[in-house]
C-alpha atoms as a PDB file:
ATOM      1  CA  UNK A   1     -11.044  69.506 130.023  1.00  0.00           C
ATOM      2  CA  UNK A   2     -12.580  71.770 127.454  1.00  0.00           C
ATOM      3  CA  UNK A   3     -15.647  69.291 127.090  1.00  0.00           C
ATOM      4  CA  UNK A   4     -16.666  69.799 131.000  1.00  0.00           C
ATOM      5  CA  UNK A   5     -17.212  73.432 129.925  1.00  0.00           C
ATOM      6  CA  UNK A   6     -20.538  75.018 128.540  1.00  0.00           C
ATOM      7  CA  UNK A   7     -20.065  76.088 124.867  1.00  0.00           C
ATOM      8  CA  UNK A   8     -20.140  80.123 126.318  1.00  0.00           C
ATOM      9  CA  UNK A   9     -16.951  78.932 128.689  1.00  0.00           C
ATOM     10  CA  UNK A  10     -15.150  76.879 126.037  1.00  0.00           C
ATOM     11  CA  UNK A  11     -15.471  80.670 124.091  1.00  0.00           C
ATOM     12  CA  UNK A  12     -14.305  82.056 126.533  1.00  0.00           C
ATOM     13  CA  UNK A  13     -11.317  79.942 127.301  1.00  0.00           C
ATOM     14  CA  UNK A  14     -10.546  80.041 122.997  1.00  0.00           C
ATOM     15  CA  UNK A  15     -10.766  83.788 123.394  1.00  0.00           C
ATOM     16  CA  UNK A  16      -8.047  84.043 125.953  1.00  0.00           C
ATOM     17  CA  UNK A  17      -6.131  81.910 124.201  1.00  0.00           C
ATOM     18  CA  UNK A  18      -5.684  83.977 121.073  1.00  0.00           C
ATOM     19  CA  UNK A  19      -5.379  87.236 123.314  1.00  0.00           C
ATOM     20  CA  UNK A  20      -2.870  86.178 125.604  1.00  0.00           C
ATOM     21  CA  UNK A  21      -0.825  84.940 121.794  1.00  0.00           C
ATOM     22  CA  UNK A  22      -1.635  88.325 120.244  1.00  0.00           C
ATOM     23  CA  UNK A  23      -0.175  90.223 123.572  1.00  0.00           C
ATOM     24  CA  UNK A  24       2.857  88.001 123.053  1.00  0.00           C
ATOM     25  CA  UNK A  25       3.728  88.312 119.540  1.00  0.00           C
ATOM     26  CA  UNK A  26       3.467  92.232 120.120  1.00  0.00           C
ATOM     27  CA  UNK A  27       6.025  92.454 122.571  1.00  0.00           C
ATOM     28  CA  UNK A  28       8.365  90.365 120.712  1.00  0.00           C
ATOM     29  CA  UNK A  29       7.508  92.824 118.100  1.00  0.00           C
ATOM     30  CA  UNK A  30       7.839  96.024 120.362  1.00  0.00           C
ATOM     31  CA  UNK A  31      11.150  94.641 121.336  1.00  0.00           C
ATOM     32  CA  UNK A  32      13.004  94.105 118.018  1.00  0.00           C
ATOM     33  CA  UNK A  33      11.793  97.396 117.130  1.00  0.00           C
ATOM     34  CA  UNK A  34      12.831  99.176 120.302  1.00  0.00           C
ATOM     35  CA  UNK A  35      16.285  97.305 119.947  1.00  0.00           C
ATOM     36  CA  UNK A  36      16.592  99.112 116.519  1.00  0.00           C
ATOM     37  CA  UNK A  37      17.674  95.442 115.402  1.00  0.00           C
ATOM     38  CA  UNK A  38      16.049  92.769 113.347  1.00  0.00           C
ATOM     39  CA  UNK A  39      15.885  88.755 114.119  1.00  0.00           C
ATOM     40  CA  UNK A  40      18.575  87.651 111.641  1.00  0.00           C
ATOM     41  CA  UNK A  41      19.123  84.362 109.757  1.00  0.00           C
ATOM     42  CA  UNK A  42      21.910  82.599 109.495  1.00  0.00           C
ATOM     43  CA  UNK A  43      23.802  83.397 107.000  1.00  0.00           C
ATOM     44  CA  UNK A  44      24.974  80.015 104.633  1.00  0.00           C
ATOM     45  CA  UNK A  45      29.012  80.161 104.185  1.00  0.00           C
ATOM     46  CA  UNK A  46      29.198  77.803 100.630  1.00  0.00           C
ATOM     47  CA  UNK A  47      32.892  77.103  99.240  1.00  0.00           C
ATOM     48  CA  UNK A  48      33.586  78.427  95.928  1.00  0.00           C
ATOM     49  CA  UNK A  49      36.925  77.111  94.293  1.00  0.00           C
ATOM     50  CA  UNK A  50      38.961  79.551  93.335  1.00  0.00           C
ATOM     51  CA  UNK A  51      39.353  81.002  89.469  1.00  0.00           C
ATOM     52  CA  UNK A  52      42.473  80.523  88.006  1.00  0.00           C
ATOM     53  CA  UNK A  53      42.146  80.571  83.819  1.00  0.00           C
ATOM     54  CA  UNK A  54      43.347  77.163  83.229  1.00  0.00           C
ATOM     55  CA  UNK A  55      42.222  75.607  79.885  1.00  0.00           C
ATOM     56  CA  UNK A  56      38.852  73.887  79.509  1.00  0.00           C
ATOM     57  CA  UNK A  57      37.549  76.190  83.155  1.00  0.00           C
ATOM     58  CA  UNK A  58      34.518  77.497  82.597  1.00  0.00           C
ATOM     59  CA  UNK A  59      34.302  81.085  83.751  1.00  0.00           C
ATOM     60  CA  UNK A  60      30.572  81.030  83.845  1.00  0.00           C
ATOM     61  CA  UNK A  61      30.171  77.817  85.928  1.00  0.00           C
ATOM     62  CA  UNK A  62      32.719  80.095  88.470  1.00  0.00           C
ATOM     63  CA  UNK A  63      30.375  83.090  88.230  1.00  0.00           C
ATOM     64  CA  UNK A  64      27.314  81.060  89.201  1.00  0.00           C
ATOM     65  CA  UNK A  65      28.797  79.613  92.482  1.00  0.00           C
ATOM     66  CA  UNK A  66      30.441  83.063  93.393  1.00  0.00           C
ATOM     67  CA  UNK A  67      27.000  84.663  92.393  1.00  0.00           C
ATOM     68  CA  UNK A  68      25.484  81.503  94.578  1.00  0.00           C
ATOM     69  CA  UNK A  69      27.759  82.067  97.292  1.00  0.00           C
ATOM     70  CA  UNK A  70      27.282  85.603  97.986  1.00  0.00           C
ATOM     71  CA  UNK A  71      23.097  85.349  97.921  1.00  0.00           C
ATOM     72  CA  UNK A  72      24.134  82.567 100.421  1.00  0.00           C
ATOM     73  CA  UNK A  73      25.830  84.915 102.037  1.00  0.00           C
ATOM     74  CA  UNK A  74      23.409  87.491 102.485  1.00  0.00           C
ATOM     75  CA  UNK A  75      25.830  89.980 101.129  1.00  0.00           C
ATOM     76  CA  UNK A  76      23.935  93.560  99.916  1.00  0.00           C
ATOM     77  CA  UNK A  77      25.975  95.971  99.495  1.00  0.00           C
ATOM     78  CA  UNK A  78      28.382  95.656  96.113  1.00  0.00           C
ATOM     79  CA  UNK A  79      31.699  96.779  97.500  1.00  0.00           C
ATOM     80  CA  UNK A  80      31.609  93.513  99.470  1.00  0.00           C
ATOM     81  CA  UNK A  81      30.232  91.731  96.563  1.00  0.00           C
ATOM     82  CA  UNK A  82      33.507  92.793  94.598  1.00  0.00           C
ATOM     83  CA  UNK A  83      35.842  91.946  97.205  1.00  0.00           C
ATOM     84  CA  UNK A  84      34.093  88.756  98.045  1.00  0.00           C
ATOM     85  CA  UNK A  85      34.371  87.414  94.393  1.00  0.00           C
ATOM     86  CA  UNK A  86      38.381  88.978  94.030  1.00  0.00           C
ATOM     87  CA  UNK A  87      38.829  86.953  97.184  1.00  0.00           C
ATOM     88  CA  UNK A  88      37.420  83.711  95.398  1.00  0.00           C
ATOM     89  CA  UNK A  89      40.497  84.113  92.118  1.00  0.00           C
ATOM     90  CA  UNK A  90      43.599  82.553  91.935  1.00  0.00           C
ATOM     91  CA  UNK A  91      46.761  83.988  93.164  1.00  0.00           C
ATOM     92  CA  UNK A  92      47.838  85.322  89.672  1.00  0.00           C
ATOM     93  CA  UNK A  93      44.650  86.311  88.751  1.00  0.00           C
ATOM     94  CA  UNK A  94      44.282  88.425  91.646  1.00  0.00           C
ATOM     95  CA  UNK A  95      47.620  90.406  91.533  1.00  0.00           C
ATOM     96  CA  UNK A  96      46.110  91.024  88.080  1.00  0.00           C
ATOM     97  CA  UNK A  97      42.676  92.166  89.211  1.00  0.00           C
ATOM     98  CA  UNK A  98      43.829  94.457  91.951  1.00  0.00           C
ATOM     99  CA  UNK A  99      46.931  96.094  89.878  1.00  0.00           C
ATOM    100  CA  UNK A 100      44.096  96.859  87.952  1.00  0.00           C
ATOM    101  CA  UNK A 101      42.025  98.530  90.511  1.00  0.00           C
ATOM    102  CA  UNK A 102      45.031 100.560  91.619  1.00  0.00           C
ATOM    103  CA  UNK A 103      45.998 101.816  88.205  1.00  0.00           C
ATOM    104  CA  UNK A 104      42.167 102.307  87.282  1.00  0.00           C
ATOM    105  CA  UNK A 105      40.120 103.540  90.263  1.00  0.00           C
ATOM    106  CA  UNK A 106      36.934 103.055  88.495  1.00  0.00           C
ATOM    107  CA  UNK A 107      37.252  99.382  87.243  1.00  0.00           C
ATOM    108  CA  UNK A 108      35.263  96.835  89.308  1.00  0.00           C
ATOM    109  CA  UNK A 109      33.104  99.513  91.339  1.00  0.00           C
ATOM    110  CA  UNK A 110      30.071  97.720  91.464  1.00  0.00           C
ATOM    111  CA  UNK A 111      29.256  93.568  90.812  1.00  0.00           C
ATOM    112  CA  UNK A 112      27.983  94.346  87.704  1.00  0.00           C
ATOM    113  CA  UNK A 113      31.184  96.020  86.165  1.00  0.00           C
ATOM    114  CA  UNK A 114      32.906  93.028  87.514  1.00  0.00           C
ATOM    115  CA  UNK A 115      31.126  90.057  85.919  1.00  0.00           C
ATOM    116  CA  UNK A 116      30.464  91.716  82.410  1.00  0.00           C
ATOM    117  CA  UNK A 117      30.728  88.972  79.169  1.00  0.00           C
ATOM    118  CA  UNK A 118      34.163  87.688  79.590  1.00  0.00           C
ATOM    119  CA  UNK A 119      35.126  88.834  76.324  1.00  0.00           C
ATOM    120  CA  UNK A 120      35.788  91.910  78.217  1.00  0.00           C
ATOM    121  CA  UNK A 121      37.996  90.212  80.827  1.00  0.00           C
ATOM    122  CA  UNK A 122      39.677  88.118  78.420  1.00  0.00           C
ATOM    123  CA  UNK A 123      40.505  91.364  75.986  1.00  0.00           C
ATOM    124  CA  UNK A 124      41.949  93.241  79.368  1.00  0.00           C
ATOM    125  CA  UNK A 125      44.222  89.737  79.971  1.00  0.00           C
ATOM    126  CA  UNK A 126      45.399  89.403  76.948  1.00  0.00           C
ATOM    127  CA  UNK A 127      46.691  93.339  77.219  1.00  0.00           C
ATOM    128  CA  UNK A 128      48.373  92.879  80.220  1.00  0.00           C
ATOM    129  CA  UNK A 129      49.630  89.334  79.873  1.00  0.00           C
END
C-alpha cells in the first residue's frame, strides 16, 4: 500500500506512525504514575530445602539457595529476608534460632548479622546445645 504513495505521503504516513506510538506509550506512562503504582514482575517462588545440621550438609550450599531464593523472590527489605531464611531451617534449628531472638533482641536484625562465617553460628550451637 505504502508503494502507491509519493515518497512526501509515505513520510507522512511513517510520521504518524511513530506519533500516534509516542502518544501511546505516554499514557501508559501517565497512568502508572497517576496510579502511584508500578508494572510489577512476577515474582519466582524457588524451593529451598530446609537446614537441619546433619553431618556432611553444607551450610554454604544452603546459604546460596536461600540467598537465591529470596533475589527470586524480589524480597528488599531485611526483616523479611530474616524471616524468610528462619522459615527455610529445620524444626530444631528454628526453636534454636528464635529462643535466640527472644532472649537477644538484637541477634539476627538484618541478613547480614544472620549469615555471618558459620564459625559464629556453630560457636553459639555448641553453647546452647
Amino acid at each position: 500500500m505504502l508503494q502507491t504513495f509519493s515518497p512526501t505521503e509515505q513520510h507522512g504516513v511513517a510520521l504518524g506512525f511513530v506519533v500516534k506510538e509516542q502518544r501511546d506509550a505516554a499514557a501508559a506512562t501517565t497512568t502508572t504514575a497517576s496510579s502511584g503504582t508500578t508494572p510489577r514482575v512476577q515474582s519466582l517462588k524457588l524451593h529451598v530445602s530446609n537446614y537441619v545440621g546433619k553431618e556432611g550438609e553444607p551450610l554454604f550450599r544452603w546459604l546460596v539457595e536461600v540467598d537465591t531464593a529470596i533475589a527470586a523472590r524480589r524480597i528488599f527489605d531485611e526483616r523479611s529476608k530474616v524471616a524468610f531464611a528462619m522459615s527455610c531451617l529445620g524444626e530444631r534449628e528454628r526453636s534454636w534460632a528464635y529462643g535466640h531472638r527472644f532472649t537477644y533482641a538484637t541477634c539476627f536484625s538484618t541478613y547480614a548479622s544472620t549469615t555471618r562465617p558459620p564459625g559464629h553460628v556453630l560457636s553459639w550451637q555448641l553453647q546452647l546445645f
